[in-house]
PDB file of N, CA and C in Angstrom:
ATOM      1  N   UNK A   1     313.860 130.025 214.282  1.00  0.00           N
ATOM      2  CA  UNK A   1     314.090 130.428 212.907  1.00  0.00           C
ATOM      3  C   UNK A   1     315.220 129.582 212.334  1.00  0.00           C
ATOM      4  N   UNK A   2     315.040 129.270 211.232  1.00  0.00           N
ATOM      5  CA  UNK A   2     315.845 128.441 210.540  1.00  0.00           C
ATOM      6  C   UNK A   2     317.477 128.944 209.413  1.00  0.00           C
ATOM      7  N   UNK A   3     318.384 128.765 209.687  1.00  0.00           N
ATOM      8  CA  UNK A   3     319.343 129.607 209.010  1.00  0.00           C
ATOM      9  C   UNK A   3     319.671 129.103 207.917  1.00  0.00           C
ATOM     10  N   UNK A   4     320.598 129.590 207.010  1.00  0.00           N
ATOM     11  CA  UNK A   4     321.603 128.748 205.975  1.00  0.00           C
ATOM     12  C   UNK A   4     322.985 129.294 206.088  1.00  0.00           C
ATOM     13  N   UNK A   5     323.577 128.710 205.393  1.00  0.00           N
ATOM     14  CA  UNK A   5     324.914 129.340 205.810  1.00  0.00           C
ATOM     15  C   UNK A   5     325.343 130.181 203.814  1.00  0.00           C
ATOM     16  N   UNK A   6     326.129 130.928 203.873  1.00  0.00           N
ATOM     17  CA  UNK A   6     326.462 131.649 202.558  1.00  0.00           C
ATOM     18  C   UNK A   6     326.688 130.240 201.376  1.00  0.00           C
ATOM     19  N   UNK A   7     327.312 129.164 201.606  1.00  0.00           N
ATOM     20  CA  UNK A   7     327.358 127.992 200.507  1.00  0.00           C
ATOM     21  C   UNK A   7     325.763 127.485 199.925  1.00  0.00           C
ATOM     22  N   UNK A   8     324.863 127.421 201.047  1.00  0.00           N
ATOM     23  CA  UNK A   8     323.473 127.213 200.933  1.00  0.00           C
ATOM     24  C   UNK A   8     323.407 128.320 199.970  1.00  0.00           C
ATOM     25  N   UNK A   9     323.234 129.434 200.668  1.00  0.00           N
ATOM     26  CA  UNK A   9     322.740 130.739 199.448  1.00  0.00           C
ATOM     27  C   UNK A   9     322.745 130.382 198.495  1.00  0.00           C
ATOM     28  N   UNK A  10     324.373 130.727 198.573  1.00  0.00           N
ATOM     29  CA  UNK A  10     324.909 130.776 196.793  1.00  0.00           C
ATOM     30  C   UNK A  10     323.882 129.976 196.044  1.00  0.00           C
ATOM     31  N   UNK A  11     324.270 128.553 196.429  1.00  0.00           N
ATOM     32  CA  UNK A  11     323.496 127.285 195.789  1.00  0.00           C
ATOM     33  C   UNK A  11     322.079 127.799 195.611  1.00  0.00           C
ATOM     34  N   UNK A  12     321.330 128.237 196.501  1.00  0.00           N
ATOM     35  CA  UNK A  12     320.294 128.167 196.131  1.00  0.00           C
ATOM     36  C   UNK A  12     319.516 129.377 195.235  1.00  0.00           C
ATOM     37  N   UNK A  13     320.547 130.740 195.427  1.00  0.00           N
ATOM     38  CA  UNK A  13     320.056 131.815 194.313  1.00  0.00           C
ATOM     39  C   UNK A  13     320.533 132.037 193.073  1.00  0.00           C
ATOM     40  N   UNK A  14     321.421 131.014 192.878  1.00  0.00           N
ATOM     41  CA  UNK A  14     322.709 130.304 191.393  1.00  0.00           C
ATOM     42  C   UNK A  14     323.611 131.545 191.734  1.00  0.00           C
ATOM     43  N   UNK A  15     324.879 131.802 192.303  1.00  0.00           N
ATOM     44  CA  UNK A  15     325.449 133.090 192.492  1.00  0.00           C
ATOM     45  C   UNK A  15     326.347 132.136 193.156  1.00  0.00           C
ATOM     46  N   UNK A  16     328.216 132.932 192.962  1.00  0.00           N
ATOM     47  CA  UNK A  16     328.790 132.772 193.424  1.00  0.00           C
ATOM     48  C   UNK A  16     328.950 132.917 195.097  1.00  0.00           C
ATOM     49  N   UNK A  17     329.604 132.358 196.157  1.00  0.00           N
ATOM     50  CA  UNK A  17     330.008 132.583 197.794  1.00  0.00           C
ATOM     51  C   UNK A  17     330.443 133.423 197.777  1.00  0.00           C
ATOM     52  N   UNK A  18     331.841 134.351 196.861  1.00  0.00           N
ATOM     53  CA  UNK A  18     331.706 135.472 197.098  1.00  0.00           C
ATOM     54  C   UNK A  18     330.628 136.634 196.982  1.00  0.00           C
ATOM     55  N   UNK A  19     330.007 136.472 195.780  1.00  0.00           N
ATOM     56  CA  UNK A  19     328.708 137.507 195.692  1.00  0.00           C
ATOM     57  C   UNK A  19     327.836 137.566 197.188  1.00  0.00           C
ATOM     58  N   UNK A  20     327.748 136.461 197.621  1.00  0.00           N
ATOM     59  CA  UNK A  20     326.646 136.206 198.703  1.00  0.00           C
ATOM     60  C   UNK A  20     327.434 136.876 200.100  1.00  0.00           C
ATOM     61  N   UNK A  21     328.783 136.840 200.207  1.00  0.00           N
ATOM     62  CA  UNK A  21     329.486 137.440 201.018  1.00  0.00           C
ATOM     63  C   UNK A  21     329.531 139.154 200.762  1.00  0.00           C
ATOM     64  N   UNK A  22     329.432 139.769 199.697  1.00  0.00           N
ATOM     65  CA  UNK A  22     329.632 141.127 199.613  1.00  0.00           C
ATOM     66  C   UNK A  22     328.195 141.205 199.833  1.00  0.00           C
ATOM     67  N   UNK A  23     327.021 140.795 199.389  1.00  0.00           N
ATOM     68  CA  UNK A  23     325.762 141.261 199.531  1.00  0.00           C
ATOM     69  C   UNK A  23     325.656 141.708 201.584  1.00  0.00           C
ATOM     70  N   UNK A  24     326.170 140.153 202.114  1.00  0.00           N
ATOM     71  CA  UNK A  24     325.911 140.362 203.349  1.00  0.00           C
ATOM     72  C   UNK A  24     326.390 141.637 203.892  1.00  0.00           C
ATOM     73  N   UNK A  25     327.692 141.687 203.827  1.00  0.00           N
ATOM     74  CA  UNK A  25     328.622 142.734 203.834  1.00  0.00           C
ATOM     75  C   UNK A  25     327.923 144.574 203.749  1.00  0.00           C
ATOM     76  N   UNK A  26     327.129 144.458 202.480  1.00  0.00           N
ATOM     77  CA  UNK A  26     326.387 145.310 202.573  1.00  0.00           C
ATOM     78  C   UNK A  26     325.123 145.416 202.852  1.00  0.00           C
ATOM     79  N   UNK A  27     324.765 144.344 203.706  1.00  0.00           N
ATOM     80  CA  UNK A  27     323.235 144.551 204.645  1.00  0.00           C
ATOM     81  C   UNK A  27     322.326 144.668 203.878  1.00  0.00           C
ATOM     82  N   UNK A  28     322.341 144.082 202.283  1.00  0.00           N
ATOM     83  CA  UNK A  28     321.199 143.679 201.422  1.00  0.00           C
ATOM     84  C   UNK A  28     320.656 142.850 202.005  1.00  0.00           C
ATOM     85  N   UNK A  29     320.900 142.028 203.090  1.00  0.00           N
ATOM     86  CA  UNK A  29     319.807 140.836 203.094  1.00  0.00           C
ATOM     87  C   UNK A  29     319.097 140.622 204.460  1.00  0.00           C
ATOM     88  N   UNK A  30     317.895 141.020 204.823  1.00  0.00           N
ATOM     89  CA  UNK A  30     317.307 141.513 206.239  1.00  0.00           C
ATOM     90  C   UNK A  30     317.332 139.952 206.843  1.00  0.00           C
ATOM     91  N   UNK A  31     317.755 139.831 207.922  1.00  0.00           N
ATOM     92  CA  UNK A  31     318.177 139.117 209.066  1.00  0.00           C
ATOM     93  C   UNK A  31     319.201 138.485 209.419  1.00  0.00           C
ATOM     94  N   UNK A  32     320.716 139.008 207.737  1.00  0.00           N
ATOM     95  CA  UNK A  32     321.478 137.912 208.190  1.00  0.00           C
ATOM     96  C   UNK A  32     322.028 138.659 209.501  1.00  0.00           C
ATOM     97  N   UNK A  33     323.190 137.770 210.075  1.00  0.00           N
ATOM     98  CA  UNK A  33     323.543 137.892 211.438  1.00  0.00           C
ATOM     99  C   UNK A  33     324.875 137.216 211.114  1.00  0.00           C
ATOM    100  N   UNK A  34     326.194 138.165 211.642  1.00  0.00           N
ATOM    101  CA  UNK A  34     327.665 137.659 211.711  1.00  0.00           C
ATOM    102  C   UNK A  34     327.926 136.987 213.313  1.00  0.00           C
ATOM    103  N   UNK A  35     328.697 135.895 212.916  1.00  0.00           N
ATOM    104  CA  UNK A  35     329.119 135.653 214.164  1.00  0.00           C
ATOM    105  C   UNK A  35     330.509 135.146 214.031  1.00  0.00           C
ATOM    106  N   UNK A  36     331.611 135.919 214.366  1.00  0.00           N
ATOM    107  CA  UNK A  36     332.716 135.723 213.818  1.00  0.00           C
ATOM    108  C   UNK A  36     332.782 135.766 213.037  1.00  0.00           C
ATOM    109  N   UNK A  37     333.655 134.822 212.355  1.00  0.00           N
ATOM    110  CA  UNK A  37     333.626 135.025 210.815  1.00  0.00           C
ATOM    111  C   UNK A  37     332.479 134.335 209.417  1.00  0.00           C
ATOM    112  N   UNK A  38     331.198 133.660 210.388  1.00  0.00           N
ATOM    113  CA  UNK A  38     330.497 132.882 209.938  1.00  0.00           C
ATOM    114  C   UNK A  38     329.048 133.981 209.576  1.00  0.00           C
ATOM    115  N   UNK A  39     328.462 133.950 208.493  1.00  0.00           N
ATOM    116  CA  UNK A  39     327.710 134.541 208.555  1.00  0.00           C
ATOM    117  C   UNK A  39     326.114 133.628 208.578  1.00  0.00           C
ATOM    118  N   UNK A  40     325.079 133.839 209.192  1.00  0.00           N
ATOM    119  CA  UNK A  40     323.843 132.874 209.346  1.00  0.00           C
ATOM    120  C   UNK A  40     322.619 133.781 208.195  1.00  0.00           C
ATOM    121  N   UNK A  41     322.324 132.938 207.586  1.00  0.00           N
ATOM    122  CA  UNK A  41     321.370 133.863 206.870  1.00  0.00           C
ATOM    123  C   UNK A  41     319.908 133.284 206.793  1.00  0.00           C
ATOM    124  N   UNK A  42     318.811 133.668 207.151  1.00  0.00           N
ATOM    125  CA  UNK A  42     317.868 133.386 207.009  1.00  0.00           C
ATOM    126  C   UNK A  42     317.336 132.385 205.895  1.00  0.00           C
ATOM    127  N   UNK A  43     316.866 131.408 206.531  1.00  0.00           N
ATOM    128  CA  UNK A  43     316.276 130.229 204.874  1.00  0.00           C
ATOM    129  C   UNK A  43     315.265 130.564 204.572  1.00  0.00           C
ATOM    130  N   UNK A  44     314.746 131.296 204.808  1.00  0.00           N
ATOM    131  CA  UNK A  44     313.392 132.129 203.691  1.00  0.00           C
ATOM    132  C   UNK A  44     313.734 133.682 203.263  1.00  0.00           C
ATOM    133  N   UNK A  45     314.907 133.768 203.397  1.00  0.00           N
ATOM    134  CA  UNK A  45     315.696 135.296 202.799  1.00  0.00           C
ATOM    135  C   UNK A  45     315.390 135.295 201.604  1.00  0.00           C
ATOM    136  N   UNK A  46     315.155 136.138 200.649  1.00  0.00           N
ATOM    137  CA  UNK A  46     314.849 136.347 199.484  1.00  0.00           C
ATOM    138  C   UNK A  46     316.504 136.939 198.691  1.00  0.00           C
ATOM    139  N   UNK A  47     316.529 136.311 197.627  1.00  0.00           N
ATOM    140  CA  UNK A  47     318.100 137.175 196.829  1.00  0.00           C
ATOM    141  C   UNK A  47     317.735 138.304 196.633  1.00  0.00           C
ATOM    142  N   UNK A  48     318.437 139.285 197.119  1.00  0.00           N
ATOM    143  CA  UNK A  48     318.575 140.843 196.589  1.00  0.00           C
ATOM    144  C   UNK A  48     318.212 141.078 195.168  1.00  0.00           C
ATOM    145  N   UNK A  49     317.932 141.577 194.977  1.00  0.00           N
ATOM    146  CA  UNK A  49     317.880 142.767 193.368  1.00  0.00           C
ATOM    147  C   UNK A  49     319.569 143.155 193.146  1.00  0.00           C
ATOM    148  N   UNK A  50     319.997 142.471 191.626  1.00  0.00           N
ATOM    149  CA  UNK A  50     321.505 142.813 191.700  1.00  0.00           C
ATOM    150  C   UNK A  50     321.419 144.166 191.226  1.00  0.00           C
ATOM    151  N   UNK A  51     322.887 145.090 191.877  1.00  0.00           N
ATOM    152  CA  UNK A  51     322.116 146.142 191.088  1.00  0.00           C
ATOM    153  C   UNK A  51     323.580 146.454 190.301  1.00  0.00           C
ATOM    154  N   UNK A  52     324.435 145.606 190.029  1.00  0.00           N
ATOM    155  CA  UNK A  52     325.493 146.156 189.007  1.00  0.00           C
ATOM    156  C   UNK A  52     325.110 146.392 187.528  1.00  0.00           C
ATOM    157  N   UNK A  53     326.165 146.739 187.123  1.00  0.00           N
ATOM    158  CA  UNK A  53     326.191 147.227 186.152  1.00  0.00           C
ATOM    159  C   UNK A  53     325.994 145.806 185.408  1.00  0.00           C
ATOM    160  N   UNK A  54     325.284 145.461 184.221  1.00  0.00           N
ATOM    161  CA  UNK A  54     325.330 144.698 183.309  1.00  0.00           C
ATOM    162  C   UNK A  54     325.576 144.848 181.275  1.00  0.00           C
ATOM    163  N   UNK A  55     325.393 145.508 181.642  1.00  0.00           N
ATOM    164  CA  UNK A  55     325.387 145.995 179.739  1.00  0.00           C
ATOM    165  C   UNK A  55     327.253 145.701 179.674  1.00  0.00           C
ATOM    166  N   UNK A  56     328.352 146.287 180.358  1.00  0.00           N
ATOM    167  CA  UNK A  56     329.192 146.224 179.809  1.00  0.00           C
ATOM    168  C   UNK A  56     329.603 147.860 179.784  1.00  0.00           C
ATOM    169  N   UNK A  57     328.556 148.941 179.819  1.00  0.00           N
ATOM    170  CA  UNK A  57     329.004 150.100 179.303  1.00  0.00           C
ATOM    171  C   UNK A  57     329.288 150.990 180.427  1.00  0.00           C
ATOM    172  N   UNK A  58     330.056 151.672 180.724  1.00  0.00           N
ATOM    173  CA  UNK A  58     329.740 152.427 182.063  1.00  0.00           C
ATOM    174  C   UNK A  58     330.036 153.921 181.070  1.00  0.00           C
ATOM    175  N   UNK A  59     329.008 154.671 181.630  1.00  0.00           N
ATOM    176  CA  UNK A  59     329.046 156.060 181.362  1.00  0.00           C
ATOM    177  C   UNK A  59     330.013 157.262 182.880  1.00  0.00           C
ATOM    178  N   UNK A  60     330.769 157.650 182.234  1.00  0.00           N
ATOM    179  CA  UNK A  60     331.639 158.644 183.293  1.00  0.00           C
ATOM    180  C   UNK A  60     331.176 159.985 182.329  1.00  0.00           C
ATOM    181  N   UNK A  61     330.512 160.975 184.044  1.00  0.00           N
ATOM    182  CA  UNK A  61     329.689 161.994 184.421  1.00  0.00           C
ATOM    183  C   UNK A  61     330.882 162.951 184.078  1.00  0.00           C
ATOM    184  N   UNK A  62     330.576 163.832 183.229  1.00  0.00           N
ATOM    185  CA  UNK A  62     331.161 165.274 183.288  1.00  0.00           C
ATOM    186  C   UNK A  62     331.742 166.263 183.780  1.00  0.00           C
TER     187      UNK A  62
END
């Protein structure tokens, strides 16, 4: 299996190294694999679905 490393990502899903580091972080992305401090991510991984907030508006619950 073929890896990339988080700079590949980024580059290749237009997204910052950090974004691609918190995604891993939270196990959005099925096969990456830590090894130390290096993370290996699959080269046919697909980019997550972002799921922040975008509008700008955040609604606070009652």
């Amino acid at each position: 299996m073929e890896y990339m490393t988080i700079k590949e990502a980024a580059e290749k899903w237009n997204v910052s190294v950090r974004r691609v580091q918190t995604i891993c972080n939270e196990g959005l992305i099925k096969g990456a694999m830590k090894f130390g401090s290096v993370w290996a991510i699959p080269s046919d991984a697909e980019k997550p679905i972002d799921k922040r907030i975008k509008s700008g508006k955040y609604k606070k619950s009652k």
